[in-house]
PDB file of N, CA and C in Angstrom:
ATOM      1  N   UNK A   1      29.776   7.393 -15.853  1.00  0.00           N
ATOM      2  CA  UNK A   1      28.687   7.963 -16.637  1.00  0.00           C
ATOM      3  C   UNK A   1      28.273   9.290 -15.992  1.00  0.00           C
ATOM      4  N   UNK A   2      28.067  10.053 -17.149  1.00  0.00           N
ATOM      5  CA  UNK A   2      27.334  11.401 -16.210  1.00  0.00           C
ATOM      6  C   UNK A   2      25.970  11.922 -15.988  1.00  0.00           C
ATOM      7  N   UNK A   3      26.360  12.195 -14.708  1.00  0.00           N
ATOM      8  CA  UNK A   3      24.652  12.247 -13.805  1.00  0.00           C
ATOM      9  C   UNK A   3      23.584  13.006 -14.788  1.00  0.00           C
ATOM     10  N   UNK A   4      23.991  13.950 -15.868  1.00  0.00           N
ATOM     11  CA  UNK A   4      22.937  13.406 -16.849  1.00  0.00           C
ATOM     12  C   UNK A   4      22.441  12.980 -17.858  1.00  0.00           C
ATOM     13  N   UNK A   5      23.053  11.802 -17.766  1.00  0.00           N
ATOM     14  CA  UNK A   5      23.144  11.152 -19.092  1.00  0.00           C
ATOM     15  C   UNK A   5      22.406   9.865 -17.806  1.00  0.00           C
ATOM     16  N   UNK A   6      22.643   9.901 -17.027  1.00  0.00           N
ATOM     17  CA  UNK A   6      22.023   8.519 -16.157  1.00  0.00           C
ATOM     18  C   UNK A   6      20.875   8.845 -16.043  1.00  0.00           C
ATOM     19  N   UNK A   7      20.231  10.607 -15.652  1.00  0.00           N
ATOM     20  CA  UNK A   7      19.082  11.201 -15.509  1.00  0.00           C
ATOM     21  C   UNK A   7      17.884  10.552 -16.717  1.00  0.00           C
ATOM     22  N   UNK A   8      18.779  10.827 -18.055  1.00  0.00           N
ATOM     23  CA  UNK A   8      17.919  10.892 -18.999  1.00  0.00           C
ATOM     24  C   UNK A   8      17.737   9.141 -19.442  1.00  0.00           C
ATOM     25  N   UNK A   9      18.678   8.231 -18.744  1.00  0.00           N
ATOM     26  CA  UNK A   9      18.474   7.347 -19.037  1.00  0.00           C
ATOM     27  C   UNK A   9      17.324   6.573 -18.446  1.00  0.00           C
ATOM     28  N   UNK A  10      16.902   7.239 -16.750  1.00  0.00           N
ATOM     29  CA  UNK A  10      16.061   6.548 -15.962  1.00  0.00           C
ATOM     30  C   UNK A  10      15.067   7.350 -16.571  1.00  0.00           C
ATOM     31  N   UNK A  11      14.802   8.772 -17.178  1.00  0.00           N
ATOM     32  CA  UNK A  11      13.745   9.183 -17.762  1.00  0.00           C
ATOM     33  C   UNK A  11      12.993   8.277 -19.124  1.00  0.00           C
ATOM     34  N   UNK A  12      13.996   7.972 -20.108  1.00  0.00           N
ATOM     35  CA  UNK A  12      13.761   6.668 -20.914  1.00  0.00           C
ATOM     36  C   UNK A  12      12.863   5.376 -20.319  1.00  0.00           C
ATOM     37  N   UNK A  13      13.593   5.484 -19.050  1.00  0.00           N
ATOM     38  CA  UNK A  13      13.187   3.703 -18.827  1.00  0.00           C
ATOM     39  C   UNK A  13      11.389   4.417 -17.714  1.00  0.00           C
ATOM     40  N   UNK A  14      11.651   5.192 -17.620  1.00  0.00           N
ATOM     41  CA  UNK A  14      10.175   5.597 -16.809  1.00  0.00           C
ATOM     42  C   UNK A  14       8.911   5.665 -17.769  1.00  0.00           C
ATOM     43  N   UNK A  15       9.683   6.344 -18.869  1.00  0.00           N
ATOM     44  CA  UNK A  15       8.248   6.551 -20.472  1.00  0.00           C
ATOM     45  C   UNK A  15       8.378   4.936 -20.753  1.00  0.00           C
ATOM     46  N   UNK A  16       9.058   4.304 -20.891  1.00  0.00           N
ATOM     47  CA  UNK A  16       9.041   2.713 -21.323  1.00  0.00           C
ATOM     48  C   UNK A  16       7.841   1.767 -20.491  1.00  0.00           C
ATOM     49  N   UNK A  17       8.238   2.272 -19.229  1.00  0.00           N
ATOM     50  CA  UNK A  17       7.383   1.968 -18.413  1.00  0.00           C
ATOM     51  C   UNK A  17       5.617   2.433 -18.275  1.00  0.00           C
ATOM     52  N   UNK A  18       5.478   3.494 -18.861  1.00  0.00           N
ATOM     53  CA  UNK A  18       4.178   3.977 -19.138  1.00  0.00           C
ATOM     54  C   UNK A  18       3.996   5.594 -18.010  1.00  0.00           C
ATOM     55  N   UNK A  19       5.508   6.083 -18.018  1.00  0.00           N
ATOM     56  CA  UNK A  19       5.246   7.469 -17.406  1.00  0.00           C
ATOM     57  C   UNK A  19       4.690   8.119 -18.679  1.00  0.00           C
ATOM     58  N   UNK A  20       4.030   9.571 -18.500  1.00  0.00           N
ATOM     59  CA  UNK A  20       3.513  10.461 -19.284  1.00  0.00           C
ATOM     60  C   UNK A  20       4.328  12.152 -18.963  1.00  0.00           C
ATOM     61  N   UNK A  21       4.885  12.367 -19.954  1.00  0.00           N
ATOM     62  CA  UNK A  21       5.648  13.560 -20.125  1.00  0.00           C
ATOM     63  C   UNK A  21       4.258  14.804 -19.610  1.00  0.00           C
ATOM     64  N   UNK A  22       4.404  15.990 -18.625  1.00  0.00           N
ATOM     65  CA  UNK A  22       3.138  16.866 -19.276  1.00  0.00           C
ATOM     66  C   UNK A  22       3.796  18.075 -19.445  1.00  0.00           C
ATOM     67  N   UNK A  23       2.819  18.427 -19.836  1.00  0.00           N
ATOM     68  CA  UNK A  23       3.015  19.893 -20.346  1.00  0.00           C
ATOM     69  C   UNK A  23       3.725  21.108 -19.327  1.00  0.00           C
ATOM     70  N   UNK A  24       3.146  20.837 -18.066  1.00  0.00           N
ATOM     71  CA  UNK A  24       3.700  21.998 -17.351  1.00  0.00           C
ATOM     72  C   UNK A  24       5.000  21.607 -16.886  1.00  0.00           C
ATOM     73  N   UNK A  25       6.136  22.706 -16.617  1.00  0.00           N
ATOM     74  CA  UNK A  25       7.368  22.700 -15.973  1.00  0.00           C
ATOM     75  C   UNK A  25       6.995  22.563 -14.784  1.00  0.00           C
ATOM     76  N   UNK A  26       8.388  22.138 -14.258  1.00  0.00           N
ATOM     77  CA  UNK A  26       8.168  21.901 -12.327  1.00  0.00           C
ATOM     78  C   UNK A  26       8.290  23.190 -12.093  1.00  0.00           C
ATOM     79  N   UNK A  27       7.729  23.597 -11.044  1.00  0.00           N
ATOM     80  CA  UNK A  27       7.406  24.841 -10.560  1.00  0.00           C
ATOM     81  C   UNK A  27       8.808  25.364  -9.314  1.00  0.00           C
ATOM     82  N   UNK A  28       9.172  24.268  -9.055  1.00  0.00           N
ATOM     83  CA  UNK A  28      10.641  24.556  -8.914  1.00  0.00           C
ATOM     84  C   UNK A  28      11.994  25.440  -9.349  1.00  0.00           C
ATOM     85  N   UNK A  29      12.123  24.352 -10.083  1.00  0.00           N
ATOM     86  CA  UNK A  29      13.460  24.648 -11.063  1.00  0.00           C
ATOM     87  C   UNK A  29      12.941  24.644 -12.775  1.00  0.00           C
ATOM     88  N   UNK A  30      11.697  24.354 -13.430  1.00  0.00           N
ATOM     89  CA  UNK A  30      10.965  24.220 -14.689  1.00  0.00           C
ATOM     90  C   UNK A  30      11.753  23.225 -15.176  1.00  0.00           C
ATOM     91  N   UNK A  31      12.027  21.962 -14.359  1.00  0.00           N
ATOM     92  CA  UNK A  31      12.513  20.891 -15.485  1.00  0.00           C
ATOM     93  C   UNK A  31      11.367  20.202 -16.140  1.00  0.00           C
ATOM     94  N   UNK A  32      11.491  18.930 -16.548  1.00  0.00           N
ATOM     95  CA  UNK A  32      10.427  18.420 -17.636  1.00  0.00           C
ATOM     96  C   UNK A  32      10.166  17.420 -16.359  1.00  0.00           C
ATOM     97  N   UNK A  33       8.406  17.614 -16.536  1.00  0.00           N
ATOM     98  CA  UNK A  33       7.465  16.585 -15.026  1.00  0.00           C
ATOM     99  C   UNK A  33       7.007  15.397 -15.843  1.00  0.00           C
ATOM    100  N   UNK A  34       7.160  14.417 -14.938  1.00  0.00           N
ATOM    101  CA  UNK A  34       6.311  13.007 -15.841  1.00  0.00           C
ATOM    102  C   UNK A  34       5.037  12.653 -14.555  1.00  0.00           C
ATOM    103  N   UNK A  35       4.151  12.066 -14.920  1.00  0.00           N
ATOM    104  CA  UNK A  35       3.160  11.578 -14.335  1.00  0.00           C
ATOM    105  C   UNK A  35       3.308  10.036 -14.588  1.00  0.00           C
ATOM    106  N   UNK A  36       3.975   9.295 -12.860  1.00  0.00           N
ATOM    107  CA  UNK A  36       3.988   7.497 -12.998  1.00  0.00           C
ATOM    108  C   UNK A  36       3.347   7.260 -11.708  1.00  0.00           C
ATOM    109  N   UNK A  37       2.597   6.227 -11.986  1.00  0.00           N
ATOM    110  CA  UNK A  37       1.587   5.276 -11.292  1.00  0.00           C
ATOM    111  C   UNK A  37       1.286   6.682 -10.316  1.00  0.00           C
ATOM    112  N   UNK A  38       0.263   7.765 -10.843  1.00  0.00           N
ATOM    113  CA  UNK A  38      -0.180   8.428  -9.942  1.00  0.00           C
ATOM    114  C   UNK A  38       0.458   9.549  -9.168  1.00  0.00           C
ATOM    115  N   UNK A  39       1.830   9.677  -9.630  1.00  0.00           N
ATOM    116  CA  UNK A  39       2.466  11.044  -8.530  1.00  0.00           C
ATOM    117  C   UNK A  39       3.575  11.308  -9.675  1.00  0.00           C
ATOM    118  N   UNK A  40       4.119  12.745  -9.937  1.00  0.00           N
ATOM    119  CA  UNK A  40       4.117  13.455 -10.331  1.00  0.00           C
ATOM    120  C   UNK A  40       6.140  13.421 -10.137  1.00  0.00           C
ATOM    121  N   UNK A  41       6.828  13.230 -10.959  1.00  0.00           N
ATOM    122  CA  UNK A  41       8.130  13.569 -11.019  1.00  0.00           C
ATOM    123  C   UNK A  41       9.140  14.594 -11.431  1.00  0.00           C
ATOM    124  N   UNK A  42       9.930  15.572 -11.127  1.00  0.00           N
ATOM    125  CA  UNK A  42      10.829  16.255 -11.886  1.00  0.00           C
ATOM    126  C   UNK A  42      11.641  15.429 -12.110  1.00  0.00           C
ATOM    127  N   UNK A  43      12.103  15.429 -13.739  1.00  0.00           N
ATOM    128  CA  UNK A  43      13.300  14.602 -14.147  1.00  0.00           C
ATOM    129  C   UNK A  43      14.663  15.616 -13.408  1.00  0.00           C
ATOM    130  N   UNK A  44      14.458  16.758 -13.084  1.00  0.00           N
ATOM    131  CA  UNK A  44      15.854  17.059 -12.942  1.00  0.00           C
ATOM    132  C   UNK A  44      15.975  17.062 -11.249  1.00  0.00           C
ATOM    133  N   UNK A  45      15.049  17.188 -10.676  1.00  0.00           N
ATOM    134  CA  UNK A  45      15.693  16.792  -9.070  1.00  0.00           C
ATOM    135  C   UNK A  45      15.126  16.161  -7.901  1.00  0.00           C
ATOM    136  N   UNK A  46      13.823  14.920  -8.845  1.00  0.00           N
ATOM    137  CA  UNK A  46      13.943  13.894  -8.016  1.00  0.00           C
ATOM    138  C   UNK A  46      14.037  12.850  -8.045  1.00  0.00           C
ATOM    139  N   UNK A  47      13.982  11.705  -7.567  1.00  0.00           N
ATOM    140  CA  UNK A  47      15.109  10.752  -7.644  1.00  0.00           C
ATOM    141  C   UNK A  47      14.080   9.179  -8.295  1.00  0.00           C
ATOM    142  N   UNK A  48      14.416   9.587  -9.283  1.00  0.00           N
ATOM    143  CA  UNK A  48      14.132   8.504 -10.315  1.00  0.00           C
ATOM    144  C   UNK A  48      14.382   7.203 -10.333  1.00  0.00           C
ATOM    145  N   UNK A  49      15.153   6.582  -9.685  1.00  0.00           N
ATOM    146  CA  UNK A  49      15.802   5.617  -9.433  1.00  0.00           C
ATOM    147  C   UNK A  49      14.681   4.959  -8.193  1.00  0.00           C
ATOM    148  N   UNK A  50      14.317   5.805  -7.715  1.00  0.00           N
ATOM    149  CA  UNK A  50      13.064   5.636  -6.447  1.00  0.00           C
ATOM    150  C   UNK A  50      11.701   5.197  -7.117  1.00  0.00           C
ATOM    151  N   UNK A  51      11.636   5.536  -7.880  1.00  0.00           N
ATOM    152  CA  UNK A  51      10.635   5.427  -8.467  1.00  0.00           C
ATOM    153  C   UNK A  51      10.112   4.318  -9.480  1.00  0.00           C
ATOM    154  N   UNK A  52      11.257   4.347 -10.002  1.00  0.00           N
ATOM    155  CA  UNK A  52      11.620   2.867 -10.998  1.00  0.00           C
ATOM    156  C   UNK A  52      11.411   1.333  -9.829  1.00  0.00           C
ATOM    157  N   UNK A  53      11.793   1.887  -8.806  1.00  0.00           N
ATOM    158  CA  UNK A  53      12.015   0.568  -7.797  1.00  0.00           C
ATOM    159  C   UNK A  53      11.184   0.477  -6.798  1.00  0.00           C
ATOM    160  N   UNK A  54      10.101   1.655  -6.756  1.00  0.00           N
ATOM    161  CA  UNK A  54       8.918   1.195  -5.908  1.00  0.00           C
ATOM    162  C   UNK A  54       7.305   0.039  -6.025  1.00  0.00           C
ATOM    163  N   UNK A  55       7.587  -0.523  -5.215  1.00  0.00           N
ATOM    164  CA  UNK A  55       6.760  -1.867  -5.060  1.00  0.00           C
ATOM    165  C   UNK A  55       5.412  -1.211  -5.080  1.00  0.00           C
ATOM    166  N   UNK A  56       4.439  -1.644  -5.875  1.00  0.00           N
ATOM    167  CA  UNK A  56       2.790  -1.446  -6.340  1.00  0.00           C
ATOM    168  C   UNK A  56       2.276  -1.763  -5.112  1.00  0.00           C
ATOM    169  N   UNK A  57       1.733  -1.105  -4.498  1.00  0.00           N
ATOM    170  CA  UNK A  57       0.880  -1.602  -3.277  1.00  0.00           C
ATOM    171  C   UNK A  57      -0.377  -2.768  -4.120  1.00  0.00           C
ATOM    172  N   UNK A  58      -1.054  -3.777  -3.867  1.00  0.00           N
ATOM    173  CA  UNK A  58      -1.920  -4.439  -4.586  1.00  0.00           C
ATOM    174  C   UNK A  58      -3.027  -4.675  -3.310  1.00  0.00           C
ATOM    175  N   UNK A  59      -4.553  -4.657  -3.651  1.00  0.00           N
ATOM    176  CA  UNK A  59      -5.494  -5.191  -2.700  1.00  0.00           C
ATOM    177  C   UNK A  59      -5.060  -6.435  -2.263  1.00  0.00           C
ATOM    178  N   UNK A  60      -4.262  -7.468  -2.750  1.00  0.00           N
ATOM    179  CA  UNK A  60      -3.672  -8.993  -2.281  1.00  0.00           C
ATOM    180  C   UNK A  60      -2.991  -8.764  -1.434  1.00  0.00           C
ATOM    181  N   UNK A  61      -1.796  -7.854  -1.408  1.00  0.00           N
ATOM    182  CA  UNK A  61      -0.880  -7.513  -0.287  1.00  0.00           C
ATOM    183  C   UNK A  61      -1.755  -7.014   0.988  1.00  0.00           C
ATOM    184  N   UNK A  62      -2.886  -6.118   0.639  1.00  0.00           N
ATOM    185  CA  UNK A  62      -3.393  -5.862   1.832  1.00  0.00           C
ATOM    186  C   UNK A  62      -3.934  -6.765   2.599  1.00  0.00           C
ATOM    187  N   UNK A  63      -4.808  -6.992   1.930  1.00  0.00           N
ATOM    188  CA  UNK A  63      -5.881  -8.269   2.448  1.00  0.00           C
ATOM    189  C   UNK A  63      -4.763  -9.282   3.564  1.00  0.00           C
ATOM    190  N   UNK A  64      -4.204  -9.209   2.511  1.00  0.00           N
ATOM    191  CA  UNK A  64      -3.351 -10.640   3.131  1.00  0.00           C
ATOM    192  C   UNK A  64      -2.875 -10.419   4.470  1.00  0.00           C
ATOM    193  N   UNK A  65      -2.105  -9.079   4.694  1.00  0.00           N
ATOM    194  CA  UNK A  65      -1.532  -8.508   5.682  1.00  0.00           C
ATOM    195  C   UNK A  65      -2.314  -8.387   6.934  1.00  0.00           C
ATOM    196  N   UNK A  66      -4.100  -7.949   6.602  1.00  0.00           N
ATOM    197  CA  UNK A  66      -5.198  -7.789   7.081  1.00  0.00           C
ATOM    198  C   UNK A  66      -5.630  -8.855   8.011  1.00  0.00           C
ATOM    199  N   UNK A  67      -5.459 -10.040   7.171  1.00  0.00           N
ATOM    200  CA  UNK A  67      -6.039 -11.373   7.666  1.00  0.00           C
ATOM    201  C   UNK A  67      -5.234 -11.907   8.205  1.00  0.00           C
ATOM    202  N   UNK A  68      -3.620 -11.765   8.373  1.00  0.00           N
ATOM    203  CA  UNK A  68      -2.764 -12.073   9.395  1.00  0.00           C
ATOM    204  C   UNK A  68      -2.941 -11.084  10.583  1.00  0.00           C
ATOM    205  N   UNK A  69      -3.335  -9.811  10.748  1.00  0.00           N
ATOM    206  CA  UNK A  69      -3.979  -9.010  12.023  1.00  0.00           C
ATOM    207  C   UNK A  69      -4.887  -9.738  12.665  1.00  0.00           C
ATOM    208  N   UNK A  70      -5.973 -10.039  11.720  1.00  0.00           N
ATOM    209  CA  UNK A  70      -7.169 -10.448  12.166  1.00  0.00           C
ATOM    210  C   UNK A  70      -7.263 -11.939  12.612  1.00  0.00           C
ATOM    211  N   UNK A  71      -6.494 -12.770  12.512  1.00  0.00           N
ATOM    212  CA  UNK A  71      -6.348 -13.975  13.132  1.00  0.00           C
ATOM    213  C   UNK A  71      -5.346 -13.735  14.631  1.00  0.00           C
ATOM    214  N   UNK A  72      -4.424 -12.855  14.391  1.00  0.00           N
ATOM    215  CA  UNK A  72      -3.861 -12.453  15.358  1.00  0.00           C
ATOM    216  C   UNK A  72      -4.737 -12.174  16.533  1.00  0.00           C
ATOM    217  N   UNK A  73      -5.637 -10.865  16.508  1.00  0.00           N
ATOM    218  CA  UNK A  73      -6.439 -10.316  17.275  1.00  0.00           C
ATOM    219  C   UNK A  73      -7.564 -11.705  17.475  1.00  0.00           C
ATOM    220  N   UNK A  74      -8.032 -12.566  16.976  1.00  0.00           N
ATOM    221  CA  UNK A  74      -8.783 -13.275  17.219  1.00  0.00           C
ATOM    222  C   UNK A  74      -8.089 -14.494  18.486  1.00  0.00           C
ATOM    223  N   UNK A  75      -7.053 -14.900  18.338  1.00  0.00           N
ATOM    224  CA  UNK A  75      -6.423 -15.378  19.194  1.00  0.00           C
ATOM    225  C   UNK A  75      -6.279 -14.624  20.243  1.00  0.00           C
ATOM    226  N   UNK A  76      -5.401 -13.542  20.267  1.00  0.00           N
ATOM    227  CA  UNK A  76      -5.410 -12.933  21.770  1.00  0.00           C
ATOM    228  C   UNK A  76      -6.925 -13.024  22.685  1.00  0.00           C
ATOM    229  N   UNK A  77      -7.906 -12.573  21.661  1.00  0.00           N
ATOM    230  CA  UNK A  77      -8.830 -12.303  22.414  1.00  0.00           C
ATOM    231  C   UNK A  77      -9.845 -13.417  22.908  1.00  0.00           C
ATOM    232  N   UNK A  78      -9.319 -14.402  21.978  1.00  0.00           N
ATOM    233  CA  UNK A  78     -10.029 -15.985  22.564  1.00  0.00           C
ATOM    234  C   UNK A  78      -8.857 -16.412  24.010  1.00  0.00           C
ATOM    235  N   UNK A  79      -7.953 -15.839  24.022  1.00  0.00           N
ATOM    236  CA  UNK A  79      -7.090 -16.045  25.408  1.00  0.00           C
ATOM    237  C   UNK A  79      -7.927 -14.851  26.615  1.00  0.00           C
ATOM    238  N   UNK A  80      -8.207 -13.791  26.300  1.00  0.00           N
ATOM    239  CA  UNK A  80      -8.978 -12.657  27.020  1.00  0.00           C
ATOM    240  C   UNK A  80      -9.976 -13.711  27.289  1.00  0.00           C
ATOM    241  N   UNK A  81     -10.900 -14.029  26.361  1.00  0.00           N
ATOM    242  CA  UNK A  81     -12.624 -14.829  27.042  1.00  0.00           C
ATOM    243  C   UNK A  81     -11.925 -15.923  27.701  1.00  0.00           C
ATOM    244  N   UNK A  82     -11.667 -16.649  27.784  1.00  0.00           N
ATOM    245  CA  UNK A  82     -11.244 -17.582  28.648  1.00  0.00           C
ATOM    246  C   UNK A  82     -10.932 -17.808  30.094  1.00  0.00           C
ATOM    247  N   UNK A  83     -10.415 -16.136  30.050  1.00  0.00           N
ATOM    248  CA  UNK A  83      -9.778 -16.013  31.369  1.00  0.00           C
ATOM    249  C   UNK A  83     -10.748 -14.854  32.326  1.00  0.00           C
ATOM    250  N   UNK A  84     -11.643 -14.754  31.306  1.00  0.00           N
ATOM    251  CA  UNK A  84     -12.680 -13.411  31.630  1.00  0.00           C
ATOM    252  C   UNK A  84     -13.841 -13.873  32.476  1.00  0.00           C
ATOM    253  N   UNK A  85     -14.497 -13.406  33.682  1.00  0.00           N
ATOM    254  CA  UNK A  85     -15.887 -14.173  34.628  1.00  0.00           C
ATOM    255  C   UNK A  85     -17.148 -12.738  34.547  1.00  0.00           C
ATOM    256  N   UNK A  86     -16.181 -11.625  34.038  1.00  0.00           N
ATOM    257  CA  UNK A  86     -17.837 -10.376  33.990  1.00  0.00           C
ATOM    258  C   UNK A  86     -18.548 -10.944  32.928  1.00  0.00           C
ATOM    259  N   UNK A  87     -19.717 -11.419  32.847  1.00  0.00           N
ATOM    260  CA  UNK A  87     -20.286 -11.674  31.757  1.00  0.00           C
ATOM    261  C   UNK A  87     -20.398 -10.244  30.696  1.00  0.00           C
ATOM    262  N   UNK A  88     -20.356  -9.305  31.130  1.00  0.00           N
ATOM    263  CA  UNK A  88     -20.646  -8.090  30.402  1.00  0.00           C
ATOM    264  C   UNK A  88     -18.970  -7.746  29.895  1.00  0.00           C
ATOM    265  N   UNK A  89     -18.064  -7.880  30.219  1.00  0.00           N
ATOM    266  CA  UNK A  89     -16.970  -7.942  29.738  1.00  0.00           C
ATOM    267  C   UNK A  89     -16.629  -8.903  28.141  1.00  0.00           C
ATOM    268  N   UNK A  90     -17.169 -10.172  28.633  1.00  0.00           N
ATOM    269  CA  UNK A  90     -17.222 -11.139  27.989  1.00  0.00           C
ATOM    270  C   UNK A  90     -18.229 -10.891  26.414  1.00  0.00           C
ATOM    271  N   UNK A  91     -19.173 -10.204  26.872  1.00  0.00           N
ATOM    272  CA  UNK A  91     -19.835 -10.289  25.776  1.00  0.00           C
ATOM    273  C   UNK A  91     -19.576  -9.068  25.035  1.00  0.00           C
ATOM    274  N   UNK A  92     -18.449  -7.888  25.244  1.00  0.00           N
ATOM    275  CA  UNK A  92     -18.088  -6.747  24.590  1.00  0.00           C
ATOM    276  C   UNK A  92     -16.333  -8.073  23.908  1.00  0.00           C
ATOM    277  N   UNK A  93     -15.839  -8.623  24.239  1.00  0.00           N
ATOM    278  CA  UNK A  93     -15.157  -9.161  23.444  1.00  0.00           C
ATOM    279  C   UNK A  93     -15.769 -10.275  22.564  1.00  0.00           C
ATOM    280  N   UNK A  94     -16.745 -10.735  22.863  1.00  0.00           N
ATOM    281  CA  UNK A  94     -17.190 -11.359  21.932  1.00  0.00           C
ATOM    282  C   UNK A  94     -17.848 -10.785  20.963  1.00  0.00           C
ATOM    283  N   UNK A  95     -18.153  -9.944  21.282  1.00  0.00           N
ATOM    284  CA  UNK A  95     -18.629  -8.724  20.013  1.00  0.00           C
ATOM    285  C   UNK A  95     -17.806  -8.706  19.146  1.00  0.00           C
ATOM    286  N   UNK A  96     -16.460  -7.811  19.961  1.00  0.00           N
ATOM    287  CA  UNK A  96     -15.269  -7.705  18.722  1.00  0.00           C
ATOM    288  C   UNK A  96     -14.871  -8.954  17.784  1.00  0.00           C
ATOM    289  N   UNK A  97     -14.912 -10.253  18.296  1.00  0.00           N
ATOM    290  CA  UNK A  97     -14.383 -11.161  18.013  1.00  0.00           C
ATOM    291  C   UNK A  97     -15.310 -11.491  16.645  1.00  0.00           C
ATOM    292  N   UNK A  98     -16.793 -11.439  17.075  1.00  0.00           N
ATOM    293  CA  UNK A  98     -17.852 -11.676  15.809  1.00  0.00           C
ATOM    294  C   UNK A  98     -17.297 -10.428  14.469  1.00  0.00           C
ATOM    295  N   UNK A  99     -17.137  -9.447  14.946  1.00  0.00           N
ATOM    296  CA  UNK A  99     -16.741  -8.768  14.068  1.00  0.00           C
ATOM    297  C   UNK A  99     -15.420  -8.926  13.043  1.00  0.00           C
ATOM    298  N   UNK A 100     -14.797  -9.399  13.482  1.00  0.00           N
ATOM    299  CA  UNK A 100     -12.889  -9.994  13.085  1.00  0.00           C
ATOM    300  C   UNK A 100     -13.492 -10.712  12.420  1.00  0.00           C
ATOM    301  N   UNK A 101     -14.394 -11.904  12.654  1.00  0.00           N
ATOM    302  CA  UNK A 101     -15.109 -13.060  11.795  1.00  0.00           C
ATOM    303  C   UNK A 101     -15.718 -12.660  10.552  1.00  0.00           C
ATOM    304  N   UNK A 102     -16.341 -11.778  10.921  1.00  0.00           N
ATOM    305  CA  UNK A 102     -17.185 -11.166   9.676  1.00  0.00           C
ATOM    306  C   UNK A 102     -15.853 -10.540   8.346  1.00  0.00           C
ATOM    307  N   UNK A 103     -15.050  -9.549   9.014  1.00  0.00           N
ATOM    308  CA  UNK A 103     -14.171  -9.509   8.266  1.00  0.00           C
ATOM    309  C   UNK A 103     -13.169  -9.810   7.243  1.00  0.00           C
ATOM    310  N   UNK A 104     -13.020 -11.176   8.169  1.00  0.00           N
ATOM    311  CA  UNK A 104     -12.380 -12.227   7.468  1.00  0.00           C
ATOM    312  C   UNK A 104     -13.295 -13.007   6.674  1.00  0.00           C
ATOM    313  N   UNK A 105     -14.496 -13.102   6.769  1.00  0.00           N
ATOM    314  CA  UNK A 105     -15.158 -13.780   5.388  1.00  0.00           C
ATOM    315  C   UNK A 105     -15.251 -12.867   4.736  1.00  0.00           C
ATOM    316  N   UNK A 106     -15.301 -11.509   4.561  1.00  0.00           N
ATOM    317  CA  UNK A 106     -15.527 -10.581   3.450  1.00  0.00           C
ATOM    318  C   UNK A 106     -14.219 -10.586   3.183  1.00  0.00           C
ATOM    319  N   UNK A 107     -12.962 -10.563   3.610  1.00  0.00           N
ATOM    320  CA  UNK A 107     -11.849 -10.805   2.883  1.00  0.00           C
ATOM    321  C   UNK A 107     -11.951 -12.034   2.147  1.00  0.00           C
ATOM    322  N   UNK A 108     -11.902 -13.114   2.734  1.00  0.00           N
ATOM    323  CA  UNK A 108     -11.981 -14.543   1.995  1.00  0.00           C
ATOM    324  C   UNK A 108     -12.790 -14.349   0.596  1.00  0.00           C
ATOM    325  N   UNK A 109     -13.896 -13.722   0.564  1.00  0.00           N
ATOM    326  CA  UNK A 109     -14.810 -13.890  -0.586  1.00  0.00           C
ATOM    327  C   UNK A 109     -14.286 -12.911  -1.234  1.00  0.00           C
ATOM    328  N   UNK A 110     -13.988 -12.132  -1.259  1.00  0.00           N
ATOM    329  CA  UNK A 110     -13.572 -10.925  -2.152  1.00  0.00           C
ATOM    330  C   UNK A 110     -12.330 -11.323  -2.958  1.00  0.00           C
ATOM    331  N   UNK A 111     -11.353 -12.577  -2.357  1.00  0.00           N
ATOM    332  CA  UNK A 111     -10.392 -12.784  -2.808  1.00  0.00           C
ATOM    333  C   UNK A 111     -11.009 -14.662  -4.072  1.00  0.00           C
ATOM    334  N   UNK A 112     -12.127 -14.759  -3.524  1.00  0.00           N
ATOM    335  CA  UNK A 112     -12.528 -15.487  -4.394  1.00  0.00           C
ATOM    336  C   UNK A 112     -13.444 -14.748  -5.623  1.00  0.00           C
ATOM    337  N   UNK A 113     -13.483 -13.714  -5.655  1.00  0.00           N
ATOM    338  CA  UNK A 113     -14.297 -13.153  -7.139  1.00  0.00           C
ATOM    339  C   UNK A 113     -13.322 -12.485  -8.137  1.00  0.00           C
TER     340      UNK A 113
END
């Protein structure tokens, strides 16, 4: 198949998808620009195929990712107090630690509304 006839085919499947053709040429080379999920494409020299196949970042993915940090860091640092005798040491990680807590219930609830 030829590269542009494949061009115009991933251009098809990008408007299918809910790209928007605009008005101005690429300032490049003046091919035809589409606007998908937020950033801005030349059909003639960039790579469409990238684009078709990039994964939606979602607040779920974050969160989620978030709250595996934050249990992480909560463990290490319940191994830190344990092994810790400055009381003033102790109570700057327990700070952080209240804070990770807090976090994680505002994640938790946010993922319940």
């Amino acid at each position: 198949m030829s590269q542009s006839r494949e061009k115009m085919q991933l251009t098809v499947e990008l408007m299918r998808r809910g790209a928007v053709m605009m008005k101005e040429p690429c300032p490049l080379d003046n091919g035809v620009q589409m606007r998908y999920k937020g950033k801005v494409y030349c059909t003639t020299h960039d790579d469409l195929e990238a684009a078709l196949s990039a994964k939606e970042i979602t607040f779920g993915d974050v969160a989620a990712s978030m709250r595996d940090q934050l249990l992480t860091k909560l463990k290490e640092n319940t191994a830190l107090l344990e092994n810790e005798k400055d009381p003033q040491k102790q109570d700057q990680i327990v700070s952080v630690m209240a804070k990770y807590v807090d976090l994680l219930s505002k994640l938790e609830s946010s993922q319940r509304t």
